[in-house]
C-alpha atoms as a PDB file:
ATOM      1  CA  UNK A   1       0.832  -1.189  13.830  1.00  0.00           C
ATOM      2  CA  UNK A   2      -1.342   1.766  14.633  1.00  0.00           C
ATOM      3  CA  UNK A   3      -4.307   1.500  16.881  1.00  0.00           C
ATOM      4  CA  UNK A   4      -6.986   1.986  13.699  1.00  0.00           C
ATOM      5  CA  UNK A   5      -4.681  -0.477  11.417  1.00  0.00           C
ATOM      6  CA  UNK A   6      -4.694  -3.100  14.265  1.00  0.00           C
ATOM      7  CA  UNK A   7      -8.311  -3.015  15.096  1.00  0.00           C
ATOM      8  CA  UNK A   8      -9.574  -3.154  11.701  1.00  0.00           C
ATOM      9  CA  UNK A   9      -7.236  -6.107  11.414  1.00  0.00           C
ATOM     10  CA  UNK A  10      -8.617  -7.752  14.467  1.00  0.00           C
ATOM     11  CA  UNK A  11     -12.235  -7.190  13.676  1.00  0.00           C
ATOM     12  CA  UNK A  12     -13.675  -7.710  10.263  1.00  0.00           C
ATOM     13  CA  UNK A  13     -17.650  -6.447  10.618  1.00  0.00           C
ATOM     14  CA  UNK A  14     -18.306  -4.030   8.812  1.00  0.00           C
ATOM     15  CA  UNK A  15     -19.559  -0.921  10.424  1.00  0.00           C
ATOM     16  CA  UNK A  16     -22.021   0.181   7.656  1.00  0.00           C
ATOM     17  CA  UNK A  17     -24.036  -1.002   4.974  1.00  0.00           C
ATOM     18  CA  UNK A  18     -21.967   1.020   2.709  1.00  0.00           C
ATOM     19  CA  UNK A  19     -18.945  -1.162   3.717  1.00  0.00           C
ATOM     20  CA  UNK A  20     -21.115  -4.373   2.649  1.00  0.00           C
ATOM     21  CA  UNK A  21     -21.383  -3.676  -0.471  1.00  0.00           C
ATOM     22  CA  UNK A  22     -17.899  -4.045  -2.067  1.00  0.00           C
ATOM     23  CA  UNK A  23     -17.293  -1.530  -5.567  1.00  0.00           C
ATOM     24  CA  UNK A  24     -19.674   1.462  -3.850  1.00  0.00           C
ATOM     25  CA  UNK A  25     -18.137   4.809  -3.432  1.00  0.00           C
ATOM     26  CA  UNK A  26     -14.679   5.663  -3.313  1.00  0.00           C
ATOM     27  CA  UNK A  27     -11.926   3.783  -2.998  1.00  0.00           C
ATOM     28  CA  UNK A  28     -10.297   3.875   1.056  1.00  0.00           C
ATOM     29  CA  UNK A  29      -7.425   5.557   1.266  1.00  0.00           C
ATOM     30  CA  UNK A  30      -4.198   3.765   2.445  1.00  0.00           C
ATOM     31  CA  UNK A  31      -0.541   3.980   2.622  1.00  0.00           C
ATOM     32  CA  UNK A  32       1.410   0.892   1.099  1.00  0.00           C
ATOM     33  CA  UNK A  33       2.558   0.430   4.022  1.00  0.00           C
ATOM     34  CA  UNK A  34      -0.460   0.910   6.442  1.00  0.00           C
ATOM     35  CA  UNK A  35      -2.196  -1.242   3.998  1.00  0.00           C
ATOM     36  CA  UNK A  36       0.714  -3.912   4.347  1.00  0.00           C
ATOM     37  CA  UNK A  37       0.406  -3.765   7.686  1.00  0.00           C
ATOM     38  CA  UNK A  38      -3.163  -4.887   7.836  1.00  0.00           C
ATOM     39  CA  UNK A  39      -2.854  -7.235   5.736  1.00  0.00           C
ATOM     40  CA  UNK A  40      -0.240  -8.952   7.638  1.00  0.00           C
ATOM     41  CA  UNK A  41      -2.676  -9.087  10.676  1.00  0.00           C
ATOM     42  CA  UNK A  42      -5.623 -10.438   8.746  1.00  0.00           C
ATOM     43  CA  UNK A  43      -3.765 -13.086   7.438  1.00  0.00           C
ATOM     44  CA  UNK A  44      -2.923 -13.688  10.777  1.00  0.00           C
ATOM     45  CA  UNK A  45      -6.628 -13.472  12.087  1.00  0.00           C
ATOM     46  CA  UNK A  46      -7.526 -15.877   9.316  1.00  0.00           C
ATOM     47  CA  UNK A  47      -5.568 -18.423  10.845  1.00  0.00           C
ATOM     48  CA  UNK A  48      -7.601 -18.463  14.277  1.00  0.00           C
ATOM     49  CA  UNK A  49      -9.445 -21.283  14.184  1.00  0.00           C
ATOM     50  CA  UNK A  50     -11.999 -20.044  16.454  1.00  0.00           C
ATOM     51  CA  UNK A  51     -12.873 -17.160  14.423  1.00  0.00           C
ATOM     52  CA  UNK A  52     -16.342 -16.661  13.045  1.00  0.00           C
ATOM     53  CA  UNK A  53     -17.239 -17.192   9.735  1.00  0.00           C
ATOM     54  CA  UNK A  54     -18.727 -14.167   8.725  1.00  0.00           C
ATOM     55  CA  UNK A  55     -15.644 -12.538  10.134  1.00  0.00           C
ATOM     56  CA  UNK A  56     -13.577 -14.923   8.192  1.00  0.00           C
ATOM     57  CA  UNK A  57     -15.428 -14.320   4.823  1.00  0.00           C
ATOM     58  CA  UNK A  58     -15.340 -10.039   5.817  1.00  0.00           C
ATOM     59  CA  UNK A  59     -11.591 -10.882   6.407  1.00  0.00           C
ATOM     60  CA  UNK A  60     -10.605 -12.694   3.646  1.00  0.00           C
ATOM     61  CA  UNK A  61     -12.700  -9.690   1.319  1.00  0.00           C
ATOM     62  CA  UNK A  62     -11.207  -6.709   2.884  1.00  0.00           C
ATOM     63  CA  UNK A  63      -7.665  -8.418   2.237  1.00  0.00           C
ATOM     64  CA  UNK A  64      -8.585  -9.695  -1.197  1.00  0.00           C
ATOM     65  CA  UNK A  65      -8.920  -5.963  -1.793  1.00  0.00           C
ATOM     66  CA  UNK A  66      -5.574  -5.040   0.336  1.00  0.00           C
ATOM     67  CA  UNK A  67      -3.349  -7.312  -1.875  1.00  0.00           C
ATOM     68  CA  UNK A  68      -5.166  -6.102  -5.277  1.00  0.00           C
ATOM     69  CA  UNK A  69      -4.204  -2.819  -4.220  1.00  0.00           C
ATOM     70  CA  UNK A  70      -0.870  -3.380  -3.421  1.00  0.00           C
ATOM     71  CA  UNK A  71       0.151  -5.603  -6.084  1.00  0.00           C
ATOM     72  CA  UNK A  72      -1.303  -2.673  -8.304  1.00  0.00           C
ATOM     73  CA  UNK A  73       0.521  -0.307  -6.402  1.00  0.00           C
ATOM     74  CA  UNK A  74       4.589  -2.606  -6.639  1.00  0.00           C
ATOM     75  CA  UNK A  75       3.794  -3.069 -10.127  1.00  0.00           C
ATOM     76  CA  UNK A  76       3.197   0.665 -11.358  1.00  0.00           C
ATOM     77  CA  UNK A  77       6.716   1.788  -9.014  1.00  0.00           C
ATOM     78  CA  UNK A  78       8.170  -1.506 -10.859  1.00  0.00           C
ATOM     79  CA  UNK A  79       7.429   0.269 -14.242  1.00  0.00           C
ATOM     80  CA  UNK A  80       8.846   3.446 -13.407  1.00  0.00           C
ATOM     81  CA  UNK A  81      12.545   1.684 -12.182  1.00  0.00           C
ATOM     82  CA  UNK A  82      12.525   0.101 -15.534  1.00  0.00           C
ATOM     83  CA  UNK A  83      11.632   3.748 -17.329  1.00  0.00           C
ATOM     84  CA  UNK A  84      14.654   5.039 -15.012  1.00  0.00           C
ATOM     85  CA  UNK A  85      16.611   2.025 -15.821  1.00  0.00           C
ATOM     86  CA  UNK A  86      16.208   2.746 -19.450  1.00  0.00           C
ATOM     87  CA  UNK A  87      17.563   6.514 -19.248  1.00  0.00           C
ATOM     88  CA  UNK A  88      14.143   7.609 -19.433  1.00  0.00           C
ATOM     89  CA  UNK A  89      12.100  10.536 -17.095  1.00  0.00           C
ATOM     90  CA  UNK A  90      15.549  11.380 -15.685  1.00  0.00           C
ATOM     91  CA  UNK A  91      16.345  14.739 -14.290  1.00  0.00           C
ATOM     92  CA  UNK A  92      19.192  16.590 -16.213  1.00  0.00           C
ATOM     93  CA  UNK A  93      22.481  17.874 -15.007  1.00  0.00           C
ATOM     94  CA  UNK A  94      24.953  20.269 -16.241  1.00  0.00           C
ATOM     95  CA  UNK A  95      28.228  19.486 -15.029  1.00  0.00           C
ATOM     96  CA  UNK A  96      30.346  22.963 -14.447  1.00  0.00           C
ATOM     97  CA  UNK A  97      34.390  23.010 -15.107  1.00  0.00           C
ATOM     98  CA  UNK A  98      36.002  23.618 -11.667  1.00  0.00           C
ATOM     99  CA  UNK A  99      37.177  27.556 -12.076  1.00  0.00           C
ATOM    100  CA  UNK A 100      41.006  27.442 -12.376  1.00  0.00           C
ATOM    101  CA  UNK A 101      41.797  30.402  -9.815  1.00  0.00           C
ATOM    102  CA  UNK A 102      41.466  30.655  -6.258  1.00  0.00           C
ATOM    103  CA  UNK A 103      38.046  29.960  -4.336  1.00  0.00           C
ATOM    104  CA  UNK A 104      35.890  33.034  -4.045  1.00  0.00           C
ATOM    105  CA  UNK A 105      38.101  35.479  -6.003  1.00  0.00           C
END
């Protein structure tokens, strides 16, 4: 996990008031698998028993949001198999004859 992935997993405050205020802006930008990532360690935070509960209810948000996305993001690459499974948005070949005399002559 990178350095920025595993600290915002470890700590859930959020820096700004922009960040409290969940819908505002633009959306973060993530890989799936960053995003994956993090969420793995938050779920893992969550289950510290020690842990605060305003971190707990800025964890549990932030990976609310982290599965939405992701789930959003298996289920539009799920539709495109099935579009590829069906023939469709396939790249097209032409298959050449193999030349009946020698190579290069």
């Amino acid at each position: 996990m990178s350095d920025v992935a595993q600290s915002q997993a470890i700590m859930f405050e959020p820096t700004d008031e922009k960040e409290l205020r969940a819908g505002r802006g633009g959306p973060e930008r993530i890989t799936f698998e960053q995003g994956y990532e993090e969420l793995k360690g938050i779920v893992s935070r969550l289950d510290d028993p020690e842990l605060p509960v305003h971190e707990m209810f800025e964890g549990f948000r932030r990976g609310k949001g982290l599965e939405k996305a992701l789930r959003a993001y298996l289920q539009e690459r799920e539709g495109e198999l099935a579009e590829l499974e069906e023939g469709n948005n396939l790249p097209e070949f032409e298959i050449a004859s193999p030349s009946n005399g020698p190579a290069g002559g």
